[in-house]
Protein backbone atom coordinates (compact mmCIF):
# COMPACT_ATOMS: atom_id res chain seq x y z
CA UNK A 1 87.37 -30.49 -47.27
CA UNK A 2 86.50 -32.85 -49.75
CA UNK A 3 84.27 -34.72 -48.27
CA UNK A 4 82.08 -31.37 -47.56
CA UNK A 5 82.19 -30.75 -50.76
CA UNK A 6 80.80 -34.11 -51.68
CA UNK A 7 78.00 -33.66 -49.15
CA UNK A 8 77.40 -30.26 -50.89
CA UNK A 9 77.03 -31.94 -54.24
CA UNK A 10 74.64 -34.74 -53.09
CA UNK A 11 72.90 -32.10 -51.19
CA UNK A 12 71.93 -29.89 -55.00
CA UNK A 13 71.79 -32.98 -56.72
CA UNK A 14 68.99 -34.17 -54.34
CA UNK A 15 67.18 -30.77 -55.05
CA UNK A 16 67.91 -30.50 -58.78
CA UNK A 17 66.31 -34.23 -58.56
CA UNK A 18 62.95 -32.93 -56.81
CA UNK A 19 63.19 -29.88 -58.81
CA UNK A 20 62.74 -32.06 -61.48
CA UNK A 21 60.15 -34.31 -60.42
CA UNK A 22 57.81 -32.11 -58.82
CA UNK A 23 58.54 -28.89 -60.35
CA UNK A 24 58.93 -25.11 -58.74
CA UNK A 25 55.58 -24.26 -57.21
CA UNK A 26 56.35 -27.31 -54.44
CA UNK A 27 59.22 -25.22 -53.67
CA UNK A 28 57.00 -21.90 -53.30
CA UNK A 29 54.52 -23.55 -51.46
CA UNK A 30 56.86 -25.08 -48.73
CA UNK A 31 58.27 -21.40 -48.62
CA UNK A 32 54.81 -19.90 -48.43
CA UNK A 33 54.04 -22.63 -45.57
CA UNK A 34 56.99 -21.67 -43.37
CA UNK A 35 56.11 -17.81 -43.37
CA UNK A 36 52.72 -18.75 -42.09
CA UNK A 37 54.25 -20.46 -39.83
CA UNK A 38 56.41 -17.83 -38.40
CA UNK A 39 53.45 -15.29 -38.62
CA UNK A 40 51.47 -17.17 -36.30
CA UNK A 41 54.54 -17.56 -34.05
CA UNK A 42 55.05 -13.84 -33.90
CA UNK A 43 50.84 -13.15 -33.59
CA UNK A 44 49.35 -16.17 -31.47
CA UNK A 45 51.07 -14.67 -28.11
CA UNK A 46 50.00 -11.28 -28.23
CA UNK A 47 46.19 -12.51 -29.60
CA UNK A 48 46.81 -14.85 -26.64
CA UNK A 49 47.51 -11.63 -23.97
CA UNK A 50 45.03 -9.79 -25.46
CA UNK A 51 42.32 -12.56 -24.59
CA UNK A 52 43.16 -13.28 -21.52
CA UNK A 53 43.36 -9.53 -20.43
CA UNK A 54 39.78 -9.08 -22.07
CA UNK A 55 39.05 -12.51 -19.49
CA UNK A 56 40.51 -10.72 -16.76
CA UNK A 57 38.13 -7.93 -17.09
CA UNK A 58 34.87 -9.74 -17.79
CA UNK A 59 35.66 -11.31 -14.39
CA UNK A 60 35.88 -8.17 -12.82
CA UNK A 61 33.11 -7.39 -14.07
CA UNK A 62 31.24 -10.27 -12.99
CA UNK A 63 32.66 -10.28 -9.77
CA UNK A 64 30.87 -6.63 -9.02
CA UNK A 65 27.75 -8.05 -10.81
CA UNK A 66 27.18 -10.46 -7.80
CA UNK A 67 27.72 -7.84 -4.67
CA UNK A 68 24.92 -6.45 -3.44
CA UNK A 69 23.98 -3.11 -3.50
CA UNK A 70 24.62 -0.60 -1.01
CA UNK A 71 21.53 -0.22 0.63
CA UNK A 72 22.64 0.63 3.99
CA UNK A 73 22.40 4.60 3.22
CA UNK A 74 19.01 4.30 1.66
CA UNK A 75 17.87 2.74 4.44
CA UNK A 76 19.27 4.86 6.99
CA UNK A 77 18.11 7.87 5.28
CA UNK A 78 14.65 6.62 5.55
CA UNK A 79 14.97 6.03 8.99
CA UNK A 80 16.41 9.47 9.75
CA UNK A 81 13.80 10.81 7.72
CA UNK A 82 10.71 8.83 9.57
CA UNK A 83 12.22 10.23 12.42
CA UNK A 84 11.85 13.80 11.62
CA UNK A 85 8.58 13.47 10.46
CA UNK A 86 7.72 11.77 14.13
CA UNK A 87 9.18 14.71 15.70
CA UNK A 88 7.04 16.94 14.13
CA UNK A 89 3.57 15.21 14.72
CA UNK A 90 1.27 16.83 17.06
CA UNK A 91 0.06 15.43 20.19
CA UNK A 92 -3.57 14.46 20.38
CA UNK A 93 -4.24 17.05 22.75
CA UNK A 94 -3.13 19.72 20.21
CA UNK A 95 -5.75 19.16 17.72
CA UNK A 96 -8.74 20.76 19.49
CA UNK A 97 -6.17 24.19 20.22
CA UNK A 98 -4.89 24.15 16.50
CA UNK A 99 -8.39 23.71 15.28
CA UNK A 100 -9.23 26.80 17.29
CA UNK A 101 -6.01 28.46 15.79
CA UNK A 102 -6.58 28.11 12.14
CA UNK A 103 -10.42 29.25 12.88
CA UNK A 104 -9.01 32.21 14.89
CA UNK A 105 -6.60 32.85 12.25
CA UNK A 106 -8.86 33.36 9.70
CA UNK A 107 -10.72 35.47 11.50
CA UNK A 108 -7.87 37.86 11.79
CA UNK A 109 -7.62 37.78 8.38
CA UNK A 110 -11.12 39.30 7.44
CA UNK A 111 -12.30 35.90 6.13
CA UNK A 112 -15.74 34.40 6.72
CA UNK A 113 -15.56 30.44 7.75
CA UNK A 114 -19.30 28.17 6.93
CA UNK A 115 -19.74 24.74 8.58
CA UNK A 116 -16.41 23.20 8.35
CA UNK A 117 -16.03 19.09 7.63
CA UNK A 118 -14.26 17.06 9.83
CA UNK A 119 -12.72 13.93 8.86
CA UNK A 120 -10.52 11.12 11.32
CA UNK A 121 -8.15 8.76 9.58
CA UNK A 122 -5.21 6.55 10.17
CA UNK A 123 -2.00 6.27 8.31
CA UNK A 124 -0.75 2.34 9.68
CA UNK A 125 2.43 2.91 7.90
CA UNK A 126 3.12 5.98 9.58
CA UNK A 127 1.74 4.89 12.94
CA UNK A 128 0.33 8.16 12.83
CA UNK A 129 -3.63 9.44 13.12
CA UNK A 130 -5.16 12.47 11.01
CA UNK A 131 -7.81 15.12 11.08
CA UNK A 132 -8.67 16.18 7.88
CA UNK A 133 -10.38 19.45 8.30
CA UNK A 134 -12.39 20.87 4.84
CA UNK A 135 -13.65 24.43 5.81
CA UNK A 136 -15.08 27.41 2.77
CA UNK A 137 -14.13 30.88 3.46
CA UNK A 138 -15.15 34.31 1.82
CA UNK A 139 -12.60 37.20 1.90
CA UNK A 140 -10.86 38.97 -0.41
CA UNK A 141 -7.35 36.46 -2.54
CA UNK A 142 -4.44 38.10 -0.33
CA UNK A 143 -6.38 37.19 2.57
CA UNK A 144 -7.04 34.18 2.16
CA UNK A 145 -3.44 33.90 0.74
CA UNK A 146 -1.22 35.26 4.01
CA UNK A 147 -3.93 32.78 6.33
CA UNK A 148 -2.59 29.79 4.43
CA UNK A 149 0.40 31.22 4.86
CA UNK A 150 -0.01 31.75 8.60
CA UNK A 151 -0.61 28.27 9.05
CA UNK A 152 1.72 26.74 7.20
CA UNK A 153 4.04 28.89 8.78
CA UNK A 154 3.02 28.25 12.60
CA UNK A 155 1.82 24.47 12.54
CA UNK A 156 4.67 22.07 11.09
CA UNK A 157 2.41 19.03 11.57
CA UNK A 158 -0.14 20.50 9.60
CA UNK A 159 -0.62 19.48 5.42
CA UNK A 160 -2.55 21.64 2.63
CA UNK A 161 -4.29 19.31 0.45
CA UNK A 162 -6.16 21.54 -1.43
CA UNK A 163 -7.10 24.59 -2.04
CA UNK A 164 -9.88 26.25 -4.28
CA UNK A 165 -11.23 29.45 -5.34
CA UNK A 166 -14.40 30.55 -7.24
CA UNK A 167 -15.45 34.15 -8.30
CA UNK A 168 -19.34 35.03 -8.42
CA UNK A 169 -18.76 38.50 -10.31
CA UNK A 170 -15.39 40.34 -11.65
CA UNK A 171 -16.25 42.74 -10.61
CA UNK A 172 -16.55 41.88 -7.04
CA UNK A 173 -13.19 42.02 -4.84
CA UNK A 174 -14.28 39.13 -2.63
CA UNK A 175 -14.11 35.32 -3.30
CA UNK A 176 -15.22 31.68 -2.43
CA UNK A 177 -12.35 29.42 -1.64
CA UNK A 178 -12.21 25.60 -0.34
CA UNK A 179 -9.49 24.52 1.91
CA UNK A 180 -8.27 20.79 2.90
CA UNK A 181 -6.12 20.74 5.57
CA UNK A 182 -4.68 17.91 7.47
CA UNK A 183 -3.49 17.56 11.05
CA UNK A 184 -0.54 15.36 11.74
CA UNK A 185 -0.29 13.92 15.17
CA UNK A 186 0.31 10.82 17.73
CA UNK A 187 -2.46 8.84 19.11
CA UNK A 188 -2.72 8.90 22.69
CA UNK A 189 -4.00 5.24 22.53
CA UNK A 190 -4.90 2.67 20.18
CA UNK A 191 -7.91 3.29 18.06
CA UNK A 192 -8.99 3.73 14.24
CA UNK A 193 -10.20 6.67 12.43
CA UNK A 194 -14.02 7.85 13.37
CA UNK A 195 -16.92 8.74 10.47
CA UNK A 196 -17.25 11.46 9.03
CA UNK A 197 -19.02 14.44 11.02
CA UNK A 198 -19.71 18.30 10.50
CA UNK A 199 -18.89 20.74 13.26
CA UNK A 200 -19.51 24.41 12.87
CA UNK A 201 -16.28 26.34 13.38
């Protein structure tokens, strides 16, 4: 017992000494020093979590970055659709009866057809060959209307590329129109397109 109380006493009189020598703010400062220290004790492993779940992610991240893109249903969508637009190509030896359709067509329809322009192409990408067919008719709007119609309705392989109208006189129930069409279909052989002619319908 009394020799813990002697260590006591050497114990205070060692502080009261460096009390005395170096005065109270040493005393604050080693205080202040080992809260900071305990601070960073209780902070540094959840900063330390928090940064490695924020790495965690940006790999994640990364990681989908560098796979590639689906591009397996694009591509097989294009396909299907290349395929349906085959299907619905003309043969060659349709183009003659289809010309004679639309031109018989009209008729029907009270319209007046002038020297029609004829036009062969070739789409390569398609692997498909055209007839573009440019052909004025008079008749009255709703004529001319229903025999676009008509066609559209009757030949899947054939395109409207344009269509035109002009009026002379108000007053008149009759017009001028201008009408592209194009015929889709498969070559019966190789060959390129052919320059341009004019063939009276």
């Amino acid at each position: 017992m009394n020799e813990f109380r002697l260590s006591s006493d050497r114990v205070r009189l060692a502080a009261d000494i460096w009390l005395h020598r170096h005065g109270p703010w040493w005393l604050l400062l080693a205080v202040l020093v080992l809260v900071l220290l305990a601070l960073a004790l209780l902070v540094i492993p959840g900063r330390q979590a928090e940064l490695a779940r924020q790495q965690a992610m940006l790999g994640d991240l990364q990681a989908r970055a560098s796979e590639p893109l689906p591009v397996a249903a694009a591509t097989s969508t294009s396909v299907d659709n290349y395929h349906r637009f085959r299907a619905t190509l003309a043969d060659e030896e349709q183009v003659l009866r289809t010309l004679q359709a639309i031109l018989d067509a009209a008729a029907s329809h009270q319209l007046i057809a002038t020297r029609a322009e004829y036009l062969r192409g070739r789409d390569a990408n398609a692997q498909a060959e055209t007839l573009q067919m440019t052909v004025p008719v008079k008749g009255r709007y709703t004529d001319v209307r229903q025999w676009v119609e008509e066609i559209l309705a009757t030949q899947a392989f054939v395109a409207v590329n344009e269509l035109g109208f002009k009026r002379e006189d108000i007053g008149v129930n009759q017009i001028e129109a201008k009408v592209r069409l194009t015929i889709w279909y498969r070559p019966a052989g190789a060959g390129g397109g052919t320059p341009t002619g004019y063939v009276d319908p």
